[in-house]
PDB file of N, CA and C in Angstrom:
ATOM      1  N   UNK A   1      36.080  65.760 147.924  1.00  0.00           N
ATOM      2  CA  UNK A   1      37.376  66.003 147.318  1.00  0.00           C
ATOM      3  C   UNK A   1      37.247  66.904 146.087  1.00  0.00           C
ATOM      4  N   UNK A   2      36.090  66.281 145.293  1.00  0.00           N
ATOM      5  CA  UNK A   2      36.223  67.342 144.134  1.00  0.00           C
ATOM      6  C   UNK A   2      35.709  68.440 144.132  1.00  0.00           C
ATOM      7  N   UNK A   3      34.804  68.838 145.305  1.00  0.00           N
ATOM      8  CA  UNK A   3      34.508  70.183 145.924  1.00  0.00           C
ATOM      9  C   UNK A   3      35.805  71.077 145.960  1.00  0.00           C
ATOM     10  N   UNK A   4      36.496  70.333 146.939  1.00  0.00           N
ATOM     11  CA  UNK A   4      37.654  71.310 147.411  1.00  0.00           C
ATOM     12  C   UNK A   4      38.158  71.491 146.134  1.00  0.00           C
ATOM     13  N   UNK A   5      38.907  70.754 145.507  1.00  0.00           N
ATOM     14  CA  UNK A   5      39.487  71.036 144.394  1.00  0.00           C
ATOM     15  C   UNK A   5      39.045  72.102 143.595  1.00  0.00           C
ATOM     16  N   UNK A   6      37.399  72.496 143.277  1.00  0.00           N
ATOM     17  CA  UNK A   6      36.710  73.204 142.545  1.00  0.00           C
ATOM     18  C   UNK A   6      36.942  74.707 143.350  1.00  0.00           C
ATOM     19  N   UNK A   7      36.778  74.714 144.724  1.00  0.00           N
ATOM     20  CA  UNK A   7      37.171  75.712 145.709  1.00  0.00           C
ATOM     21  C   UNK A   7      38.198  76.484 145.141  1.00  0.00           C
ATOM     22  N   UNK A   8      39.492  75.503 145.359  1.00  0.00           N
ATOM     23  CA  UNK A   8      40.529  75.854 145.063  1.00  0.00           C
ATOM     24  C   UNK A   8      41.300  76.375 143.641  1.00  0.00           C
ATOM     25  N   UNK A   9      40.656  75.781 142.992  1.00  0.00           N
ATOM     26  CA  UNK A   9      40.683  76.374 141.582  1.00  0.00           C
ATOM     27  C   UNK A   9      39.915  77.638 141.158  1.00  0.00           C
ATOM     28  N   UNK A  10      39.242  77.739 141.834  1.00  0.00           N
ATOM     29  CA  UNK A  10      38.573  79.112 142.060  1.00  0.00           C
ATOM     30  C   UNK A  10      39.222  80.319 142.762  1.00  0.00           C
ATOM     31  N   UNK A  11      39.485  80.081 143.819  1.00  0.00           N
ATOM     32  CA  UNK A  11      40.554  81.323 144.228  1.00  0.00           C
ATOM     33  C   UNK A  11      41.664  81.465 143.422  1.00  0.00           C
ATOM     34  N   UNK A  12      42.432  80.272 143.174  1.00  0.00           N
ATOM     35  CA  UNK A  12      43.339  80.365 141.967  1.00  0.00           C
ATOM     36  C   UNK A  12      43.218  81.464 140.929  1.00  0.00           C
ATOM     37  N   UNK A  13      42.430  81.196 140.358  1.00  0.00           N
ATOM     38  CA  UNK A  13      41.910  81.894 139.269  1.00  0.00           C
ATOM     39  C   UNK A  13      41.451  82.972 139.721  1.00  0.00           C
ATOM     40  N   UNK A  14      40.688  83.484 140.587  1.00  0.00           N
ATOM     41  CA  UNK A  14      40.939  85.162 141.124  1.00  0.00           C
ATOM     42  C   UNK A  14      41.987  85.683 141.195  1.00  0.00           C
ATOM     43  N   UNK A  15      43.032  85.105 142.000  1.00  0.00           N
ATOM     44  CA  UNK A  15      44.573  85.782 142.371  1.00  0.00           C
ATOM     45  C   UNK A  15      45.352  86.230 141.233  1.00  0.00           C
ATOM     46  N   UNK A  16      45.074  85.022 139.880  1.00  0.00           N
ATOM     47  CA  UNK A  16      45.861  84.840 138.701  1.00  0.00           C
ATOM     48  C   UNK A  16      45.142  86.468 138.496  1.00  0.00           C
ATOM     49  N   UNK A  17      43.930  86.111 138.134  1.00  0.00           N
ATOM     50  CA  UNK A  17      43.293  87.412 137.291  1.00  0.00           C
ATOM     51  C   UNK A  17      43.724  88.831 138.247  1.00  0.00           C
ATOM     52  N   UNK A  18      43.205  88.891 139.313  1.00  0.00           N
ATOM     53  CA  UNK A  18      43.643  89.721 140.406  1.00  0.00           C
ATOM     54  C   UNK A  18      44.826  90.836 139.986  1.00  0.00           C
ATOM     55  N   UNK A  19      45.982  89.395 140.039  1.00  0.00           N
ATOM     56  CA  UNK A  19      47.656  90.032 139.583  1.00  0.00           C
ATOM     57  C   UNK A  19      47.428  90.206 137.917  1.00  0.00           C
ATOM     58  N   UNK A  20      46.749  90.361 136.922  1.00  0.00           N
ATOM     59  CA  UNK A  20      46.674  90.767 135.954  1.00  0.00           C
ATOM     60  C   UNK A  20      46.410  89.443 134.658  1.00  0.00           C
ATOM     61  N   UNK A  21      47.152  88.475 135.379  1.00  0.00           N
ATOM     62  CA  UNK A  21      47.032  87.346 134.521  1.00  0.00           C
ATOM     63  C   UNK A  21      46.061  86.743 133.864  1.00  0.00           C
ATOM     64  N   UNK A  22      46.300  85.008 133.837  1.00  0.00           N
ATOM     65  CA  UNK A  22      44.786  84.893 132.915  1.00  0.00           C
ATOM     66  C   UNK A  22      45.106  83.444 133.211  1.00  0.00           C
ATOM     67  N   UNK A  23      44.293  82.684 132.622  1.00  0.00           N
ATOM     68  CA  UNK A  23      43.754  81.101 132.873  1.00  0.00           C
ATOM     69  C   UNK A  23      43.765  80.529 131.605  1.00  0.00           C
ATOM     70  N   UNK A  24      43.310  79.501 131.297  1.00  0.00           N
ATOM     71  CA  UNK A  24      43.147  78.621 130.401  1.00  0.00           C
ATOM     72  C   UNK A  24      42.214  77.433 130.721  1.00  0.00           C
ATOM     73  N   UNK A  25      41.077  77.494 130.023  1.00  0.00           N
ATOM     74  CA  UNK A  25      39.630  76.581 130.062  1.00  0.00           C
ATOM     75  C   UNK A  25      39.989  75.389 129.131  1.00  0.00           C
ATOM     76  N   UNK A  26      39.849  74.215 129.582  1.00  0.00           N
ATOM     77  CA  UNK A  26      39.455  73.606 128.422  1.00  0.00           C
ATOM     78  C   UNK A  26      38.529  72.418 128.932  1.00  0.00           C
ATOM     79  N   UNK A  27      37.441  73.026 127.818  1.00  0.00           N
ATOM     80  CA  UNK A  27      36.225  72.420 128.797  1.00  0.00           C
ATOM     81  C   UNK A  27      35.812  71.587 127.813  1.00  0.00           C
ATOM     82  N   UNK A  28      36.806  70.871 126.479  1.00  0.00           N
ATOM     83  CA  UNK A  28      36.517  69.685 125.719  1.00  0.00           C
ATOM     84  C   UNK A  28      36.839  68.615 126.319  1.00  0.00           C
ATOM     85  N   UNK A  29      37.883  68.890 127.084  1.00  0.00           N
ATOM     86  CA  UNK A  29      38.704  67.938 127.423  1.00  0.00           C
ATOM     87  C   UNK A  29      37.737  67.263 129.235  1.00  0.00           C
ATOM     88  N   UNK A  30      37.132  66.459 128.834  1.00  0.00           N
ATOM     89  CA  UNK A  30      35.999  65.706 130.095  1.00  0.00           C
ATOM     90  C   UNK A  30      36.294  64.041 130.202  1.00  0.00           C
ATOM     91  N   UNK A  31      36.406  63.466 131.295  1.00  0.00           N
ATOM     92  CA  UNK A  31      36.474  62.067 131.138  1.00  0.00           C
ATOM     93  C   UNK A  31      35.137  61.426 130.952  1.00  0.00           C
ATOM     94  N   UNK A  32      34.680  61.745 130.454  1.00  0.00           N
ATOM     95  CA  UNK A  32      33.651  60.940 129.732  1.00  0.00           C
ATOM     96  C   UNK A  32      34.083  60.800 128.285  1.00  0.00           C
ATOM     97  N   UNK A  33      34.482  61.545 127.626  1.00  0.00           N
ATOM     98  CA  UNK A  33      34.994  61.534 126.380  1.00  0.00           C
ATOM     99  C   UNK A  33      36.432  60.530 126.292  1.00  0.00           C
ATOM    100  N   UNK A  34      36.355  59.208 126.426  1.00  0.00           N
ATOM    101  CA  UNK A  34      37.323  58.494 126.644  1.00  0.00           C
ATOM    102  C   UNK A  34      38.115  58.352 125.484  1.00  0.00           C
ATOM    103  N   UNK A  35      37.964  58.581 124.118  1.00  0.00           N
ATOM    104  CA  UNK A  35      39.259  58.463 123.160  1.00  0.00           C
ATOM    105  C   UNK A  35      40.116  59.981 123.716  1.00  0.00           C
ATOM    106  N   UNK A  36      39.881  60.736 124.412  1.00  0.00           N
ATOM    107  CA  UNK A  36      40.615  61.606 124.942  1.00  0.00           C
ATOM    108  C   UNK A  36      42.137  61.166 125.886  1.00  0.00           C
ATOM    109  N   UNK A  37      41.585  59.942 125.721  1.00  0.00           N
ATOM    110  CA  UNK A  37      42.542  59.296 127.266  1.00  0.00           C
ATOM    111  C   UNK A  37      43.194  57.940 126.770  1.00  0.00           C
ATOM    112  N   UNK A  38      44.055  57.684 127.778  1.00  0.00           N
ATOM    113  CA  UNK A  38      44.781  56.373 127.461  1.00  0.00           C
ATOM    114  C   UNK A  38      43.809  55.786 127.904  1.00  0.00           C
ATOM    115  N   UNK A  39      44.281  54.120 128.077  1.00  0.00           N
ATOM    116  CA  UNK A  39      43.693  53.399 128.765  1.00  0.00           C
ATOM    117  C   UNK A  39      43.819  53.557 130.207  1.00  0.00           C
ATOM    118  N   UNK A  40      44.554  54.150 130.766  1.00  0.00           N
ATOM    119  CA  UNK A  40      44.817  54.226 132.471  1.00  0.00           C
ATOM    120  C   UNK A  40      43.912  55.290 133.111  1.00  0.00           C
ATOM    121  N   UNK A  41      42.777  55.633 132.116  1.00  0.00           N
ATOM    122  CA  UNK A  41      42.042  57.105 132.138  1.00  0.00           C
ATOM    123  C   UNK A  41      42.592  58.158 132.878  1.00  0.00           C
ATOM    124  N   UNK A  42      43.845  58.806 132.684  1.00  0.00           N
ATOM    125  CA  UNK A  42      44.477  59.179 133.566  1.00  0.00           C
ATOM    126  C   UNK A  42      45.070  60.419 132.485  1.00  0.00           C
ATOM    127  N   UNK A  43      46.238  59.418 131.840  1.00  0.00           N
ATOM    128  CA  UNK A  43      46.843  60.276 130.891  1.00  0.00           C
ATOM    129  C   UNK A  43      46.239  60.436 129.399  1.00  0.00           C
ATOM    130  N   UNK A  44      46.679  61.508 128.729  1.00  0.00           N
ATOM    131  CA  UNK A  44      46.033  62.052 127.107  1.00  0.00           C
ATOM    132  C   UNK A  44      46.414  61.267 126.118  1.00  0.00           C
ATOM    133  N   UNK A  45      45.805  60.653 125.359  1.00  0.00           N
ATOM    134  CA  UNK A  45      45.514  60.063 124.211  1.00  0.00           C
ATOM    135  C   UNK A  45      46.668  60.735 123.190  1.00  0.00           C
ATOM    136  N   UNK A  46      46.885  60.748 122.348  1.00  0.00           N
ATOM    137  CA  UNK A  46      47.403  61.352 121.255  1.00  0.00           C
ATOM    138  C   UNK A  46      46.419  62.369 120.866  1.00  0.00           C
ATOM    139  N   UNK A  47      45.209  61.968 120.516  1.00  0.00           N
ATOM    140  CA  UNK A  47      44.158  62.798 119.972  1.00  0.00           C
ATOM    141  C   UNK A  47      44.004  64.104 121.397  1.00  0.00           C
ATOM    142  N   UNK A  48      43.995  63.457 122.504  1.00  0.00           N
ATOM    143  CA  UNK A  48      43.744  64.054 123.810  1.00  0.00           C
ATOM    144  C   UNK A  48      44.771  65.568 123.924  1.00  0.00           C
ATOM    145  N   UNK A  49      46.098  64.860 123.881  1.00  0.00           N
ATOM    146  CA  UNK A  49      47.167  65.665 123.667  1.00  0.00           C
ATOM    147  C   UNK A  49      47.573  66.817 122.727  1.00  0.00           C
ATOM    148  N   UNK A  50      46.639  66.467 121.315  1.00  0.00           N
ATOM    149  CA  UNK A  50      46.815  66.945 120.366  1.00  0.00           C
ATOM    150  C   UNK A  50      45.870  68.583 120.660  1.00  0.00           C
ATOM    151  N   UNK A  51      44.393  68.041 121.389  1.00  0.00           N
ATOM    152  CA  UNK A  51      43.234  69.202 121.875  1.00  0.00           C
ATOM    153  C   UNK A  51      43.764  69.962 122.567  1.00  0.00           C
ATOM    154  N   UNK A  52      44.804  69.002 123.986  1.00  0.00           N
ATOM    155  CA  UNK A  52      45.085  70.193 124.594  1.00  0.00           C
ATOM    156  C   UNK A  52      45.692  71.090 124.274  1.00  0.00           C
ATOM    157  N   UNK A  53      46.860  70.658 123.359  1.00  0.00           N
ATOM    158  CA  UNK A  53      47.828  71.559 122.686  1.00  0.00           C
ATOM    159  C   UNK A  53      47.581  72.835 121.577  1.00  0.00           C
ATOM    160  N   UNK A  54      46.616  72.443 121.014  1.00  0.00           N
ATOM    161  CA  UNK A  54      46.078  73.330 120.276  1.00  0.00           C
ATOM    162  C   UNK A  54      45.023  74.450 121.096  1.00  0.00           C
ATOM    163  N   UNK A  55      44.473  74.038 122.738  1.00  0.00           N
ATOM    164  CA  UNK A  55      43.671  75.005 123.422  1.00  0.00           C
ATOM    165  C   UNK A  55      44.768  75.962 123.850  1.00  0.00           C
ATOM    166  N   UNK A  56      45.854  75.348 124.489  1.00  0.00           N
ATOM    167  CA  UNK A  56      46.882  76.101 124.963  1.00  0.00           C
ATOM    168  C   UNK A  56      47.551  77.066 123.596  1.00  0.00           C
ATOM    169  N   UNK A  57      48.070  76.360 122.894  1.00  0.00           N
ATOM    170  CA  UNK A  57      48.201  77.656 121.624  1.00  0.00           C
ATOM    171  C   UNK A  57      47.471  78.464 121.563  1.00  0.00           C
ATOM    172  N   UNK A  58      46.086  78.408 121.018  1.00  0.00           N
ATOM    173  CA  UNK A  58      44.901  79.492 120.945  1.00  0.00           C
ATOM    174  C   UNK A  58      44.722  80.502 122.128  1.00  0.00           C
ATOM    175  N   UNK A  59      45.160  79.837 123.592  1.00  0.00           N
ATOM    176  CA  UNK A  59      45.219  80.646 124.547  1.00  0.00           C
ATOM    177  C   UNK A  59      46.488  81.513 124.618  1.00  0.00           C
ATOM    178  N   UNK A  60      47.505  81.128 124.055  1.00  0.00           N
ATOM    179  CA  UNK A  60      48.538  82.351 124.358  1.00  0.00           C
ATOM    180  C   UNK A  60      48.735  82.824 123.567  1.00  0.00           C
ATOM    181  N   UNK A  61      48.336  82.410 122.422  1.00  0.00           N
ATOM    182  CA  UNK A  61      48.295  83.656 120.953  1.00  0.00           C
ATOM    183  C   UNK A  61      46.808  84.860 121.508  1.00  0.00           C
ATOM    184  N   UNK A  62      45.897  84.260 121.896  1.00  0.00           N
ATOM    185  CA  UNK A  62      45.106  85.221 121.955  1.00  0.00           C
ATOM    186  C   UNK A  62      45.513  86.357 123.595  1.00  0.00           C
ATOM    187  N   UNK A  63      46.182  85.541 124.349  1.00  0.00           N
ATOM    188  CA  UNK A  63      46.615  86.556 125.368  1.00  0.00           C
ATOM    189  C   UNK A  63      47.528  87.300 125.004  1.00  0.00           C
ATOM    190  N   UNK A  64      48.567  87.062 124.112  1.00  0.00           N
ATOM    191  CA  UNK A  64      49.622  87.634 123.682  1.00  0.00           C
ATOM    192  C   UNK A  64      48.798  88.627 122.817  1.00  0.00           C
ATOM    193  N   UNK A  65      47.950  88.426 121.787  1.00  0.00           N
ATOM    194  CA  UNK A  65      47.357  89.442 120.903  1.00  0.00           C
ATOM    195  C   UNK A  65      47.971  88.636 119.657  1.00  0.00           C
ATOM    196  N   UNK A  66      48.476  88.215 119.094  1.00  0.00           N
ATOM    197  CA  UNK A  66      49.057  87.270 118.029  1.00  0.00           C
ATOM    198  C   UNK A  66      47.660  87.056 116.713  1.00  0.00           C
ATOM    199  N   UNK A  67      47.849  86.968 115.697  1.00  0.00           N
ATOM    200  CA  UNK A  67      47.049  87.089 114.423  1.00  0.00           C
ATOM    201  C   UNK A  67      47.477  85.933 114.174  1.00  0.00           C
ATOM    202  N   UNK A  68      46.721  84.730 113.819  1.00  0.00           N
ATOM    203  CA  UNK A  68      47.397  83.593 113.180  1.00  0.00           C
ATOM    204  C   UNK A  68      47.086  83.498 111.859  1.00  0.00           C
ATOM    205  N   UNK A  69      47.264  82.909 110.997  1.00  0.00           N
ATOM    206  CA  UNK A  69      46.677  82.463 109.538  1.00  0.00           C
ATOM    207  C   UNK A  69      45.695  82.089 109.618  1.00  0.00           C
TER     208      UNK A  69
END
Protein backbone atom coordinates (compact mmCIF):
# COMPACT_ATOMS: atom_id res chain seq x y z
CA UNK A 1 0.00 0.00 0.00
CA UNK A 2 2.58 2.41 0.90
CA UNK A 3 4.51 1.54 -2.23
CA UNK A 4 1.70 2.50 -4.37
CA UNK A 5 1.05 5.51 -2.62
CA UNK A 6 4.88 6.51 -2.97
CA UNK A 7 4.34 5.54 -6.88
CA UNK A 8 1.71 7.73 -7.02
CA UNK A 9 2.96 10.63 -5.45
CA UNK A 10 5.64 10.49 -7.68
CA UNK A 11 4.01 10.87 -10.96
CA UNK A 12 2.02 13.47 -9.21
CA UNK A 13 4.75 15.47 -8.71
CA UNK A 14 6.17 15.12 -12.31
CA UNK A 15 2.84 16.26 -13.96
CA UNK A 16 2.63 19.18 -11.24
CA UNK A 17 6.28 20.15 -12.19
CA UNK A 18 5.78 19.07 -15.90
CA UNK A 19 2.71 21.79 -16.15
CA UNK A 20 5.07 24.33 -14.53
CA UNK A 21 3.97 24.00 -10.98
CA UNK A 22 5.55 22.97 -7.81
CA UNK A 23 5.04 20.75 -4.60
CA UNK A 24 5.49 21.15 -1.09
CA UNK A 25 7.88 18.74 1.17
CA UNK A 26 7.48 18.51 4.54
CA UNK A 27 9.70 16.10 5.67
CA UNK A 28 9.48 17.27 9.62
CA UNK A 29 6.36 16.28 9.78
CA UNK A 30 6.95 11.95 10.36
CA UNK A 31 4.83 9.75 12.64
CA UNK A 32 7.33 8.89 14.70
CA UNK A 33 7.54 12.30 16.00
CA UNK A 34 4.30 11.86 18.02
CA UNK A 35 3.81 15.37 19.83
CA UNK A 36 3.20 16.16 16.10
CA UNK A 37 -0.11 14.32 16.39
CA UNK A 38 -3.20 13.94 18.37
CA UNK A 39 -3.81 11.07 20.14
CA UNK A 40 -5.74 9.26 17.20
CA UNK A 41 -2.16 9.46 15.40
CA UNK A 42 -3.98 10.55 12.61
CA UNK A 43 -4.70 14.20 12.99
CA UNK A 44 -2.05 17.42 13.84
CA UNK A 45 -1.35 18.40 17.18
CA UNK A 46 -1.49 22.11 17.62
CA UNK A 47 2.28 22.13 17.59
CA UNK A 48 1.80 19.65 14.40
CA UNK A 49 -0.51 22.18 12.78
CA UNK A 50 1.40 25.04 13.69
CA UNK A 51 4.81 23.20 11.43
CA UNK A 52 2.66 22.54 8.83
CA UNK A 53 1.45 25.93 8.51
CA UNK A 54 4.44 27.67 8.68
CA UNK A 55 6.07 24.93 5.80
CA UNK A 56 3.18 25.86 3.64
CA UNK A 57 3.76 29.69 4.16
CA UNK A 58 7.52 29.42 3.46
CA UNK A 59 6.45 27.44 0.41
CA UNK A 60 4.28 29.99 -1.26
CA UNK A 61 6.14 32.99 -0.31
CA UNK A 62 9.13 31.40 -1.77
CA UNK A 63 7.16 30.22 -5.00
CA UNK A 64 5.54 33.44 -5.26
CA UNK A 65 9.12 35.22 -4.84
CA UNK A 66 7.82 37.19 -1.63
CA UNK A 67 10.72 38.79 0.84
CA UNK A 68 9.54 38.28 4.34
CA UNK A 69 10.99 40.11 7.45
Amino acid sequence: MNQTRTRVDRQAIKTMVSLGGAYIKHPQIKISHTQLFHSDGTHLSKLGNDLFLNNLQGAIEHIMGVKTK
